[in-house]
Protein backbone atom coordinates (compact mmCIF):
# COMPACT_ATOMS: atom_id res chain seq x y z
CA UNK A 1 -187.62 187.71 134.63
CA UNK A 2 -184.35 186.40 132.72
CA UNK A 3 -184.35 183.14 130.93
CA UNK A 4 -183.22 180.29 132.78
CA UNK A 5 -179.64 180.37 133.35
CA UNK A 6 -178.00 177.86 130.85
CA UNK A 7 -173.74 176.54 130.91
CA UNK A 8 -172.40 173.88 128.65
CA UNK A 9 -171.81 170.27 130.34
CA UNK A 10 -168.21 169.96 131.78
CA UNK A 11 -165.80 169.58 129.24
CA UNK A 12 -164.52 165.79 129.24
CA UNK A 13 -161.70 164.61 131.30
CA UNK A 14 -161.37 168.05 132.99
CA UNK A 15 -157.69 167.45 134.74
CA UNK A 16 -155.94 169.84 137.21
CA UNK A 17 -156.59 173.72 137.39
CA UNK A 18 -157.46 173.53 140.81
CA UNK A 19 -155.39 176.61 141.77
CA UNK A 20 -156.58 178.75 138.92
CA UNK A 21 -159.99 177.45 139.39
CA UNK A 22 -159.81 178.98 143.19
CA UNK A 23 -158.39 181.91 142.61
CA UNK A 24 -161.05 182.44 139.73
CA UNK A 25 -164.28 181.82 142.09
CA UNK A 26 -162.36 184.06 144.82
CA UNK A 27 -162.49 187.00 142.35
CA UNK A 28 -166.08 186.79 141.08
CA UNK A 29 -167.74 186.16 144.24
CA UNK A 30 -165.58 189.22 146.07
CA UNK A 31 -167.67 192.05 146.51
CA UNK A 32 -165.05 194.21 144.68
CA UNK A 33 -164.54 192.74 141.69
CA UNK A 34 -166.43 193.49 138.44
CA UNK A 35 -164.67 191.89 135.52
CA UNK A 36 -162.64 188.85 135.57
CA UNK A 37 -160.24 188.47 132.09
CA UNK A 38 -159.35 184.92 131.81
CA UNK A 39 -156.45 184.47 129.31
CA UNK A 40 -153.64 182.59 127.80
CA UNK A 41 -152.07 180.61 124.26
CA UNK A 42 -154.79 178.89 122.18
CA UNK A 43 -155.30 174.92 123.48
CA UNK A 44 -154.40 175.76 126.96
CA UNK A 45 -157.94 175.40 128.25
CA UNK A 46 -159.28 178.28 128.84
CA UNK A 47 -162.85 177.39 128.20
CA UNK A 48 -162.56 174.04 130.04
CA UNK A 49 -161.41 176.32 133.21
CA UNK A 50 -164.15 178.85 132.73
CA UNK A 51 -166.70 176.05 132.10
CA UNK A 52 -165.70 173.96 135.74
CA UNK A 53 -165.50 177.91 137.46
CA UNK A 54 -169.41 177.98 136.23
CA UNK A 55 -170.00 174.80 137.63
CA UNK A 56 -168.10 175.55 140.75
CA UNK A 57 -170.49 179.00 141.10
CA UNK A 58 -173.75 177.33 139.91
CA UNK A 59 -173.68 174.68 142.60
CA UNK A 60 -172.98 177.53 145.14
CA UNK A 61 -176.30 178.54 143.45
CA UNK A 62 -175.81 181.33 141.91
CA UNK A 63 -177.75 182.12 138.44
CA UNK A 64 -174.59 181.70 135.49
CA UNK A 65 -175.23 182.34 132.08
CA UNK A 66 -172.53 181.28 129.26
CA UNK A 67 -172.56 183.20 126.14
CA UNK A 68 -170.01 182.57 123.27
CA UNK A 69 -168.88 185.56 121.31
CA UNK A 70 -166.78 183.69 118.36
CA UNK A 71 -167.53 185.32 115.22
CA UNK A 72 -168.80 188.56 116.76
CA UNK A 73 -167.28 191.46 114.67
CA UNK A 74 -169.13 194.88 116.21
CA UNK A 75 -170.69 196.29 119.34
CA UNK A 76 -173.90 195.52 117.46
CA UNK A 77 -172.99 191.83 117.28
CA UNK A 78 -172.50 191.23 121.00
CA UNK A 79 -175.94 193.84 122.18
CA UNK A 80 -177.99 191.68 120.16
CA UNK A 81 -176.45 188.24 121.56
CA UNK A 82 -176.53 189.42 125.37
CA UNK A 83 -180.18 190.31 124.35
CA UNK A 84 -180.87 186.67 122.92
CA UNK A 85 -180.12 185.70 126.94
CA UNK A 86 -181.20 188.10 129.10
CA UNK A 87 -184.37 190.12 127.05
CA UNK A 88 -187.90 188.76 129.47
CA UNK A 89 -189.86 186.24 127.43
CA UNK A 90 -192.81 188.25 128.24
CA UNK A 91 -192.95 191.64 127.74
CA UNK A 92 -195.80 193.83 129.61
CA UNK A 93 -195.45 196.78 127.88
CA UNK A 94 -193.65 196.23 124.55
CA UNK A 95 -194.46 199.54 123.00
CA UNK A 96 -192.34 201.07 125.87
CA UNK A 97 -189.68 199.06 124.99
CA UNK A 98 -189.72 199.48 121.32
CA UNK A 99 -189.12 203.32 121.41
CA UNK A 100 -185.68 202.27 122.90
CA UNK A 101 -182.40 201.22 121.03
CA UNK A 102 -181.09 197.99 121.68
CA UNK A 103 -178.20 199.29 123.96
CA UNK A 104 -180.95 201.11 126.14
CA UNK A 105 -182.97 198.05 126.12
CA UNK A 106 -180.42 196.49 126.99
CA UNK A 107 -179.04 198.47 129.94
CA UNK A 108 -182.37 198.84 131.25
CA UNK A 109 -182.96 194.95 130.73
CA UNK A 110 -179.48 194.92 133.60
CA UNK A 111 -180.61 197.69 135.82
CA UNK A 112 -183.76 195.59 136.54
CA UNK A 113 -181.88 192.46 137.49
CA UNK A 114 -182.34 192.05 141.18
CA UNK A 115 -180.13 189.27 142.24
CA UNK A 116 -176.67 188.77 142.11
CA UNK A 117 -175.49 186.72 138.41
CA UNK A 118 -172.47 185.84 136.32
CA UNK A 119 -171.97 186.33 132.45
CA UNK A 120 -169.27 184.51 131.15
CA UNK A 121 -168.19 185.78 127.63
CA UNK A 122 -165.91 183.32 126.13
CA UNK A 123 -163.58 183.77 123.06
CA UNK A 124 -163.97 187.55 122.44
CA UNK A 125 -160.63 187.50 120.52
CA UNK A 126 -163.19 187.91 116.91
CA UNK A 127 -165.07 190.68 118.54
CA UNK A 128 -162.04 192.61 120.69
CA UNK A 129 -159.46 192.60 117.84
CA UNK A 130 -161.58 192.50 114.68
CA UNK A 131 -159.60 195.49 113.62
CA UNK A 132 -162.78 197.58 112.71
CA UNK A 133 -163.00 201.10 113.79
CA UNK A 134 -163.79 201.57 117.63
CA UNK A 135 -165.33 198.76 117.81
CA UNK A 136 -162.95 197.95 121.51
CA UNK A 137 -163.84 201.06 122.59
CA UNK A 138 -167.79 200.74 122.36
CA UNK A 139 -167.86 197.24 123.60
CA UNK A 140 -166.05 198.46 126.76
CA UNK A 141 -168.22 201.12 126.93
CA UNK A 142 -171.14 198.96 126.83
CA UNK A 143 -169.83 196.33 129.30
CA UNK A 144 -169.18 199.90 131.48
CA UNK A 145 -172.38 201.23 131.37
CA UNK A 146 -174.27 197.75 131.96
CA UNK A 147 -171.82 197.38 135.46
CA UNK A 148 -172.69 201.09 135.95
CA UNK A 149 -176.46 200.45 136.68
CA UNK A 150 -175.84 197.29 138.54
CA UNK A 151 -173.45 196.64 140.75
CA UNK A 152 -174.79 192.81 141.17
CA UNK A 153 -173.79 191.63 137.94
CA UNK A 154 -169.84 190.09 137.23
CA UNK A 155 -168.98 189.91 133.87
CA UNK A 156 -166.06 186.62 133.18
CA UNK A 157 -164.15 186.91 129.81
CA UNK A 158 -162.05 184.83 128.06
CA UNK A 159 -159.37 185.88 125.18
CA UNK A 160 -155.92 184.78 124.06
CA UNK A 161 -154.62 188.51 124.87
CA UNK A 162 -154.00 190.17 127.94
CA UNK A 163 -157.26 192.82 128.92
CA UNK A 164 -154.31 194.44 130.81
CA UNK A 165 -156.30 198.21 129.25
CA UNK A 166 -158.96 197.21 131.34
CA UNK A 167 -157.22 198.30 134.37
CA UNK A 168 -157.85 201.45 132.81
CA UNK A 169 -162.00 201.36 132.79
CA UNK A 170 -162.77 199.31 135.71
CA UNK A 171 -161.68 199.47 139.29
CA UNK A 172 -162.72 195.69 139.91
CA UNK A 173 -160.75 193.91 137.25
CA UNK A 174 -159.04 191.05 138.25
CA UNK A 175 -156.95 188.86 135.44
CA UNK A 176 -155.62 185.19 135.60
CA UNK A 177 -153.70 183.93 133.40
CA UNK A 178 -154.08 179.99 132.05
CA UNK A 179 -150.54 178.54 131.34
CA UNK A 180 -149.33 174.85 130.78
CA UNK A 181 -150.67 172.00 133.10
CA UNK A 182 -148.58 170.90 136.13
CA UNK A 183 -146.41 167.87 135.47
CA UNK A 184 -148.88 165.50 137.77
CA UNK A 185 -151.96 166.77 136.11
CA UNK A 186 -150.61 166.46 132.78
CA UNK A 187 -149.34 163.10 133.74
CA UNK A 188 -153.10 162.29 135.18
CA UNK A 189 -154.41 163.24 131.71
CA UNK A 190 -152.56 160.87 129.93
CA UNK A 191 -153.62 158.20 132.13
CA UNK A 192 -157.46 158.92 131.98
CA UNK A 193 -157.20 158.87 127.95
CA UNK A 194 -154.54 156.44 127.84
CA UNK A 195 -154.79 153.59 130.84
CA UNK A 196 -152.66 151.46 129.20
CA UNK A 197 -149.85 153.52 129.09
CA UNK A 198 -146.70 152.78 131.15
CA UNK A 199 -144.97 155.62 133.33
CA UNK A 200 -142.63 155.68 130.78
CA UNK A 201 -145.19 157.03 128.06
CA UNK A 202 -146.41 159.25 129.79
CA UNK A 203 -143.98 161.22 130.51
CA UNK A 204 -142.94 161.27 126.95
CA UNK A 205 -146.40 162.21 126.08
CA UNK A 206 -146.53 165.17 128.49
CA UNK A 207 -143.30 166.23 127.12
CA UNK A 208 -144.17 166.46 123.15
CA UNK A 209 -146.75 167.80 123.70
CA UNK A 210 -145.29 170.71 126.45
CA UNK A 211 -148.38 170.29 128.87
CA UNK A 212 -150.61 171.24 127.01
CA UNK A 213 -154.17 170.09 127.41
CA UNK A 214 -155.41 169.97 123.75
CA UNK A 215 -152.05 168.60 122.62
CA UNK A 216 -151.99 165.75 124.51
CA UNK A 217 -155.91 164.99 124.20
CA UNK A 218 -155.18 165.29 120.07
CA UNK A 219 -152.31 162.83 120.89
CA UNK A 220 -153.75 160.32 123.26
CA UNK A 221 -156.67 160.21 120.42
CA UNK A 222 -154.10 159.80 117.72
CA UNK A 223 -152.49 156.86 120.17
CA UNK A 224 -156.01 155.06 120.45
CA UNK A 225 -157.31 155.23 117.04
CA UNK A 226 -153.87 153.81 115.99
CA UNK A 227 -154.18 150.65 117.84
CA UNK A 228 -150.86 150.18 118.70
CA UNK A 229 -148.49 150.37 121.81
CA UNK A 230 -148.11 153.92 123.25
CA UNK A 231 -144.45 153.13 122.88
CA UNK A 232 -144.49 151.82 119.24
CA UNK A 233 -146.52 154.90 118.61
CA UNK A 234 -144.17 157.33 120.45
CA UNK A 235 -140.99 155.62 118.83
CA UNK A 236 -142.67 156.80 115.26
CA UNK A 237 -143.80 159.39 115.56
CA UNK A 238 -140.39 160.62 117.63
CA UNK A 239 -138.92 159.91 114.58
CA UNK A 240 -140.85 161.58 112.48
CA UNK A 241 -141.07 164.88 113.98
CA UNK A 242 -138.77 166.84 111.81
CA UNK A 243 -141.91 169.55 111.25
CA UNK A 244 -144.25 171.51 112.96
CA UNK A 245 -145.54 169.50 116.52
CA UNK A 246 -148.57 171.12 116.05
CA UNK A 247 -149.61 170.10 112.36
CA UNK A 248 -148.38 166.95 113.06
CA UNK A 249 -151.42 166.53 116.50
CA UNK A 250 -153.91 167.69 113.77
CA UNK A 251 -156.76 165.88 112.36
CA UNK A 252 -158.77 167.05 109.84
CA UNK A 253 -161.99 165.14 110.84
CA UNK A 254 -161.67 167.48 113.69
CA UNK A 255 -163.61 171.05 113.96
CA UNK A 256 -161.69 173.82 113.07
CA UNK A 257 -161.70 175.21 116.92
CA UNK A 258 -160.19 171.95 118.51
CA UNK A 259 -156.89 172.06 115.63
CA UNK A 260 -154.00 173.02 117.13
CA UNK A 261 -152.86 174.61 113.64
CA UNK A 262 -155.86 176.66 113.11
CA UNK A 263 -155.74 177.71 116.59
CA UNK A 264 -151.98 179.16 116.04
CA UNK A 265 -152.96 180.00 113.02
CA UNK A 266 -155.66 182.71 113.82
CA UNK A 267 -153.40 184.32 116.59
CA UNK A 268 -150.57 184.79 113.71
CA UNK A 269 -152.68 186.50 111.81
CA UNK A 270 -154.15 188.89 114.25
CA UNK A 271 -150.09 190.15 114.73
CA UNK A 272 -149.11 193.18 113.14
CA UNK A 273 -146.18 192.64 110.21
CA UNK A 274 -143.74 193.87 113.00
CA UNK A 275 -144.79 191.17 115.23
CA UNK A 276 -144.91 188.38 113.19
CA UNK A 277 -141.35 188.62 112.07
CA UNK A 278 -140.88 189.50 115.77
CA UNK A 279 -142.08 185.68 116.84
CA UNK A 280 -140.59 183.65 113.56
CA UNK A 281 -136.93 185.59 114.60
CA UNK A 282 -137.60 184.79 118.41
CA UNK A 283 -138.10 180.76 117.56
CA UNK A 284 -134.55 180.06 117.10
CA UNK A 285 -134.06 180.58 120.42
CA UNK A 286 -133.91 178.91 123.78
CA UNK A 287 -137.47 178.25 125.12
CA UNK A 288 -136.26 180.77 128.08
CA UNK A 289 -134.14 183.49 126.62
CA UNK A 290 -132.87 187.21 127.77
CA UNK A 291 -134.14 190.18 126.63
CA UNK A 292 -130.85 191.10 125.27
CA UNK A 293 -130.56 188.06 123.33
CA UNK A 294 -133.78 189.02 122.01
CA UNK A 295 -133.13 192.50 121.09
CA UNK A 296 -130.02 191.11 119.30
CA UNK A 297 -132.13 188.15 116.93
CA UNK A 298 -134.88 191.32 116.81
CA UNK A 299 -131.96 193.64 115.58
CA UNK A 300 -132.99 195.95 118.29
CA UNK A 301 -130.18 198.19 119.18
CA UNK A 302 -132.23 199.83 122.19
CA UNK A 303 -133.18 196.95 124.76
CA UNK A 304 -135.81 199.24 125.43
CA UNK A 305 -137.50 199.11 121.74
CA UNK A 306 -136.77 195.07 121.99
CA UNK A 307 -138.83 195.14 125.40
CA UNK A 308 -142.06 196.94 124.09
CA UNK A 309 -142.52 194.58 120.96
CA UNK A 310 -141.40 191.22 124.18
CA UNK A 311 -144.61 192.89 126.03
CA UNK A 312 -146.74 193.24 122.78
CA UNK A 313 -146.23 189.21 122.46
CA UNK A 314 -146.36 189.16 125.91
CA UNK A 315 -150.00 190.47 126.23
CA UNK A 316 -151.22 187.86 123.23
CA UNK A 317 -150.32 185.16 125.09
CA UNK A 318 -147.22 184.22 122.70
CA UNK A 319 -144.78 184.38 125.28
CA UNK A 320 -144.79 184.43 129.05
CA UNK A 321 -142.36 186.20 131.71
CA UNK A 322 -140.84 185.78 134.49
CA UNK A 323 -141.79 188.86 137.05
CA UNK A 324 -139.03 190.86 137.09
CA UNK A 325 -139.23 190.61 132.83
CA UNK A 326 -135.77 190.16 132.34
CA UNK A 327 -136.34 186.80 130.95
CA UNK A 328 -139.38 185.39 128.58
CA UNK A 329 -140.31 182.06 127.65
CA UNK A 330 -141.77 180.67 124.34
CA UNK A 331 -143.73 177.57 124.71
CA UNK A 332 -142.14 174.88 122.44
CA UNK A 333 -145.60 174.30 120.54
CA UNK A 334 -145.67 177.86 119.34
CA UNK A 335 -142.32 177.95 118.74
CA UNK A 336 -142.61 174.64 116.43
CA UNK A 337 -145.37 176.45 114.93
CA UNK A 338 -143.56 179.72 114.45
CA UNK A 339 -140.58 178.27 113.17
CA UNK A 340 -142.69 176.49 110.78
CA UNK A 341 -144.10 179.98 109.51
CA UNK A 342 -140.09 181.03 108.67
CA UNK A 343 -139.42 177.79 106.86
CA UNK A 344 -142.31 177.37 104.73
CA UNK A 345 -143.59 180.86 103.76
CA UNK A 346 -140.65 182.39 101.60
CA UNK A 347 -141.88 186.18 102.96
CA UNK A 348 -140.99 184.78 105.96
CA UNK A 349 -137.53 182.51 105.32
CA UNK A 350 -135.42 185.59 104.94
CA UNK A 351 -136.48 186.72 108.11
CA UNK A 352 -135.99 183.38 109.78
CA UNK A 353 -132.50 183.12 108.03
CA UNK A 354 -131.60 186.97 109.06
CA UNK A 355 -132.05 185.86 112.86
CA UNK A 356 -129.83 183.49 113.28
CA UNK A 357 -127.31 185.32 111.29
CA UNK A 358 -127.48 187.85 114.40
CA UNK A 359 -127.59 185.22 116.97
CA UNK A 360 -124.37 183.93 115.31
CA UNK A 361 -123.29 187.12 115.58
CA UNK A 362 -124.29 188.07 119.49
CA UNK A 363 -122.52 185.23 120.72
CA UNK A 364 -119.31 186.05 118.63
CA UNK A 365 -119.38 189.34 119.91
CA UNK A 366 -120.38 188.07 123.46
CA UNK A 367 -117.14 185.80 123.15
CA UNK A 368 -114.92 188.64 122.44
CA UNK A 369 -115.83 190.82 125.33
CA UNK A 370 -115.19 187.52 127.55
CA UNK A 371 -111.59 187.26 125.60
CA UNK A 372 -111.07 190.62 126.56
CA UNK A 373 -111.77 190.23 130.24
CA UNK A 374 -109.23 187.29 130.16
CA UNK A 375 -106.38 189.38 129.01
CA UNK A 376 -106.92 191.80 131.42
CA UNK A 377 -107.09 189.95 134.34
CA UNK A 378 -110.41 189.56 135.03
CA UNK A 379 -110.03 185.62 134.13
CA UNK A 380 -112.81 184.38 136.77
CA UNK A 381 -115.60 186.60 135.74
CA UNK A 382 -114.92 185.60 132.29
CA UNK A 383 -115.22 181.72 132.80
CA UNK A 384 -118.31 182.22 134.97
CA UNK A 385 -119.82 184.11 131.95
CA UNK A 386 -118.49 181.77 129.24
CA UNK A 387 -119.52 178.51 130.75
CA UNK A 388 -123.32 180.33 131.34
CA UNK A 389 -123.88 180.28 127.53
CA UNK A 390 -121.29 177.42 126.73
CA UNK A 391 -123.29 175.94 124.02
CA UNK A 392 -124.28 178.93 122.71
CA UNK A 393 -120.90 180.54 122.24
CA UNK A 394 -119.27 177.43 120.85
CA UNK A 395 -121.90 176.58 118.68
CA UNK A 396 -121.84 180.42 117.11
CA UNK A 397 -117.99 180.23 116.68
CA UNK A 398 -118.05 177.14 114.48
CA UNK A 399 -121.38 178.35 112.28
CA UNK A 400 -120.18 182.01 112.37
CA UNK A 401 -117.01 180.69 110.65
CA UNK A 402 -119.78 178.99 108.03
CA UNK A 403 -121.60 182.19 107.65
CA UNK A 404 -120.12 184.26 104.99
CA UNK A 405 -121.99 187.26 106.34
CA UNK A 406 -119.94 187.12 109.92
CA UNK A 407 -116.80 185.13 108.81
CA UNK A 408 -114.39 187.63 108.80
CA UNK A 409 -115.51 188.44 112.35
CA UNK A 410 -115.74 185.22 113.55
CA UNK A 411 -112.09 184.32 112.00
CA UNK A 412 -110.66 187.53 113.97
CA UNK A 413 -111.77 187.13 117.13
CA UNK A 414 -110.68 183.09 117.01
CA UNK A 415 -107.15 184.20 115.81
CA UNK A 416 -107.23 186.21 119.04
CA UNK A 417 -108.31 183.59 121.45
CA UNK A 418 -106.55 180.78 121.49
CA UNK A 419 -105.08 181.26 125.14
CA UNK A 420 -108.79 181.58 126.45
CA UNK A 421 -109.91 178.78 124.80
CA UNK A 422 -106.90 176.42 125.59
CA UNK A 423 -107.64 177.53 129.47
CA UNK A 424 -111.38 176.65 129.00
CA UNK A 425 -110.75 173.39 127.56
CA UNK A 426 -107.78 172.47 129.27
CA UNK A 427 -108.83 169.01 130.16
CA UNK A 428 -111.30 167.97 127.91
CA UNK A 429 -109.31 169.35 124.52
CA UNK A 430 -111.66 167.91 121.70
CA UNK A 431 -114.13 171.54 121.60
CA UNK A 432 -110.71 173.57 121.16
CA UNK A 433 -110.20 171.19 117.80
CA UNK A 434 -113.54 170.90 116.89
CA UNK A 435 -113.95 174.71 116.56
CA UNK A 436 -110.22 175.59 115.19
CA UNK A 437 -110.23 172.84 112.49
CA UNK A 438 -113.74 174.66 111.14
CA UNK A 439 -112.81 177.37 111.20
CA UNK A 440 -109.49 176.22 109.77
CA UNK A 441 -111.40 174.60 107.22
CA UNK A 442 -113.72 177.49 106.06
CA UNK A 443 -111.03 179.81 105.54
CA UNK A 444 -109.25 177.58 103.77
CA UNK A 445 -112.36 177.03 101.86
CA UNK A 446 -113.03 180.80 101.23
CA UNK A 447 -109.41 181.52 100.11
CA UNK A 448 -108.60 183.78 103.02
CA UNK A 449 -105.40 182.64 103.13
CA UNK A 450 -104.40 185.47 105.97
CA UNK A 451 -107.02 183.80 108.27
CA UNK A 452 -106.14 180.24 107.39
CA UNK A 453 -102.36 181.24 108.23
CA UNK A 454 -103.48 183.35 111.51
CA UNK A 455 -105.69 179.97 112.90
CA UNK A 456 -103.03 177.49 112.22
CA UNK A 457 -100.90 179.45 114.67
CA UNK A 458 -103.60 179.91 117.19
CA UNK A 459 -104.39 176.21 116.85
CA UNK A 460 -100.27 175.38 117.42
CA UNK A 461 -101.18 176.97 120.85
CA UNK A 462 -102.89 173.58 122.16
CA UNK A 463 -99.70 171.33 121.06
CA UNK A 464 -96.94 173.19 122.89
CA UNK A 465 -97.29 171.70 126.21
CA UNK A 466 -96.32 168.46 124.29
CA UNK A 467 -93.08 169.64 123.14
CA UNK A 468 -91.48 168.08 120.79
CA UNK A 469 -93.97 165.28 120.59
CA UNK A 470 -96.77 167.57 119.66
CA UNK A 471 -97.71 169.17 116.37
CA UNK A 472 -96.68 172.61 116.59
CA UNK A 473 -93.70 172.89 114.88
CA UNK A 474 -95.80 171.24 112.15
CA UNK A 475 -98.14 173.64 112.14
CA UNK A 476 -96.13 176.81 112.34
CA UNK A 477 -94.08 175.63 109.27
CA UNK A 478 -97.72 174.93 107.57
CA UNK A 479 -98.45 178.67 107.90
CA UNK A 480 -95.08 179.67 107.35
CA UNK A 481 -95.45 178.15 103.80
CA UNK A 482 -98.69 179.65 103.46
CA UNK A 483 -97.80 183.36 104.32
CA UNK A 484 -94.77 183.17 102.13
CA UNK A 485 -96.52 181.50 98.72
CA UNK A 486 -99.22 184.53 99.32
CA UNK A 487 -97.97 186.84 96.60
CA UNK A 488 -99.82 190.01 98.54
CA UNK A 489 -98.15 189.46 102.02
CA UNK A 490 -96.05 191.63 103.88
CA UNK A 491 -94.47 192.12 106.91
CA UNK A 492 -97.34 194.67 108.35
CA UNK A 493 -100.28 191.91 107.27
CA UNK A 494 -98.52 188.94 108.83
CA UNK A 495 -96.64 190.14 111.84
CA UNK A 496 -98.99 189.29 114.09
CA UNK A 497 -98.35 185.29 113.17
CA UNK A 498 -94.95 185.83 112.99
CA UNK A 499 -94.53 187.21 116.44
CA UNK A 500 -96.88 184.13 117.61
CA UNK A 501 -94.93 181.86 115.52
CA UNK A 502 -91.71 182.83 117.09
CA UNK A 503 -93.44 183.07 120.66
CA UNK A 504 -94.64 179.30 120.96
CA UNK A 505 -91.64 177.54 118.56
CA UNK A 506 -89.48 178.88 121.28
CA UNK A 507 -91.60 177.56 124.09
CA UNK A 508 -91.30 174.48 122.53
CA UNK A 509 -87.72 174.63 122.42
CA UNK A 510 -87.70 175.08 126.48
CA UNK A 511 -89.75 171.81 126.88
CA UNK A 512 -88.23 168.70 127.83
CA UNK A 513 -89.15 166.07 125.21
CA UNK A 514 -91.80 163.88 127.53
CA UNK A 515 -93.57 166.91 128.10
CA UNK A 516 -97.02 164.85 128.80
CA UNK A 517 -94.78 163.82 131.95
CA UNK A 518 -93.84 167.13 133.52
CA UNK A 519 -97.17 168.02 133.12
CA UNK A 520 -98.86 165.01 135.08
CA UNK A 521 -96.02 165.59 137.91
């Protein structure tokens, strides 16, 4: 006879889930299902959710037994812990059972078990990725054999990474994954911690901390021993925020297994080398991004070799998916924490500095293509596409301009796209200046006095429509003076401003003088 079955009390405060809860208790109590993986980013909650699925099961009275694997390193580790639970406290005939190893003991201890039962093996990230030889492969071996000789026990297991390679080994695997809490729930949270909190705070509440059950718990607590206003307290600590979210939620009075930074901290080091650059490059990024924006921060030239290292990340819970894959999402927590990581560990700030060189760089080369369309007459496909990454693009023309690694790049496409831009912005004209006088500036700055000749001219572009009340003459004579005080020009390395320059001081020629009026008519 088994010990009596034994689960933790429900975790405090318990909030929401009730969809992943369901679908949980549908899979263990189907006939068909073996092993249920229950996964997702540290602080999400996985154990609270496993914890209220073993309530949910032992009120439908069936026998649960919790078992925490933390700190398990080898096969050995976890026979000897499932014996602690399951091994009879009376033995009839120990000398039989002492001529068998501890697997067999084990496996026969399972075979004898009569009535239907749960194990629930929570945290097995120690024992399934301690990096030790085979050590996976004989713990799925064991969990194999044990479902094997009983087909009445369901094994429930809890990680950080996907068990996707359990597809592989058993026909009855089922996965969930635990994500963010709703906006209600989240909201609900913050409410049961925080009564006194207005509608107002909690929303900001839910938002710093991205739904995220531990974050907003290590908030709310941070809130109430404070004794001050949740708004007084937000307003601070809203200012404050300049560095990681997550180190700033932490308390060290806390155990090490409810701080957020130790959390993030043990899943970064379980990445390969590849991988961890991998997630500082990707923080610079949108919290939804394209997996060709990633390959270009990964300096992936093959989407395809960009996609397996997405997937890797992907199946450790450090980014989620959409289900056709062709966008991921990084939660804003882990991407405070990974960006952290690139700014404060110098074998890590190159590679942090290195990625947004090549995002810079993407969306200068992204603008090109788009200037190219224009040209050619496909004008409406190219707005459609420019105003989908707006920000992006403008953004990466004025610090690519900054960048001495993609200046020269950034300065000849600019010098090339005045007519696009002047199009884009033809109502609301402050972007055009804002990105032609930097990039004005910086080449002025670096002494490339070809570039600072070729931008004053594309700049002149935006004053012709005002005649001769705007500044183009001006600035045509500016780079006039320019190209001829440049002891190294010639003819071949100008001619491109001089056929401009020549292009729009006639057009301004042809204007009336209240030019402002014809256009307005």
């Amino acid at each position: 006879m088994l010990q009596k079955p034994c689960l933790p009390p429900k975790v405090p405060n318990f909030t929401g889930r009730q969809a992943e809860c369901k679908e949980i208790i549908n899979h263990v109590t189907s006939a068909s299902t073996r092993i249920v993986s229950i996964w997702g980013s540290p602080g999400f909650g996985k154990t609270s959710v496993v914890i209220a699925v073993g309530h949910a099961l032992q009120s439908q009275k069936l026998p649960v037994y919790f078992i925490s694997l933390r700190g398990l390193q080898s096969k050995a580790d976890l026979t000897s812990k499932l014996l602690s639970f399951v091994r009879p406290t009376v033995t009839a005939d120990r000398s039989s059972v002492q001529r068998l190893s501890l697997d067999d003991e084990l496996c026969q201890i399972f075979t004898d078990i009569p009535d239907r039962c749960v194990f629930i093996l929570d945290n097995a990230d120690d024992l399934l990725e301690s990096g030790l030889p085979k050590v996976k492969e004989g713990v799925v071996q064991l969990l194999e054999e044990i479902l094997r000789r009983n087909e009445k026990v369901t094994f429930v297991v809890t990680t950080r990474e996907s068990l996707e390679f359990m597809n592989l080994h058993f026909q009855g695997h089922q996965p969930t994954r635990i994500r963010p809490l709703d906006e209600a729930s989240s909201k609900s949270l913050v409410y049961e911690l925080l009564p006194n909190a207005s509608t107002s705070d909690r929303s900001r509440i839910t938002q710093i901390c991205g739904h995220v059950p531990l974050a907003i718990k290590l908030l709310c607590s941070l809130i109430s021993e404070d004794n001050a206003q949740p708004s007084h307290f937000l307003d601070d600590f809203w200012m404050s925020s300049t560095g990681s979210i997550a180190e700033m939620l932490d308390n060290p009075d806390y155990p090490t297994d409810h701080r957020l930074q130790f959390l993030f901290d043990s899943s970064f080091q379980r990445l390969s080398s590849k991988e961890k650059e991998a997630l500082v490059s990707l923080c610079i990024l949108p919290e939804t991004f394209s997996k060709e924006v990633a390959a270009a921060v990964l300096g992936e030239k093959r989407i395809f070799e960009a996609k397996k290292i997405l997937q890797s990340l992907r199946r450790k819970s450090l980014l989620d998916s959409r289900s056709t894959s062709e966008t991921f999402t990084m939660h804003k927590l882990l991407q405070s924490f990974a960006r952290e990581r690139g700014e404060q560990r110098t074998c890590m700030n190159e590679t942090l500095l290195n990625s947004k060189v090549r995002l810079r760089a993407f969306y200068v080369s992204l603008f090109e293509k788009l200037n190219q369309q224009f040209l050619t007459g496909h004008s409406m496909s190219a707005f459609v596409s420019f105003y989908e990454d707006e920000q992006n693009i403008v953004q990466s023309l004025i610090e690519g301009c900054l960048d001495s690694k993609i200046a020269e790049n950034a300065f000849n496409v600019l010098v090339k796209g005045e007519l696009f831009l002047v199009t884009l912005f033809c109502v609301e004209g402050h972007t055009f200046y804002k990105i032609y006088d930097s990039a004005i500036e910086a080449a002025k700055k670096l002494e490339a006095n070809k570039f600072y000749c070729l931008l004053l001219v594309s700049k002149a572009l935006s004053e012709v429509t005002w005649g001769a009340e705007g500044n183009t003459k001006h600035l045509l004579s500016k780079a006039k003076e320019i190209r001829e005080s440049t002891p190294e020009s010639s003819f071949s390395t100008f001619k491109e401003e001089i056929g401009k320059s020549m292009c729009y001081s006639a057009s301004v020629s042809l204007l009336p003088r209240k030019s402002g009026a014809v256009l307005n008519a």
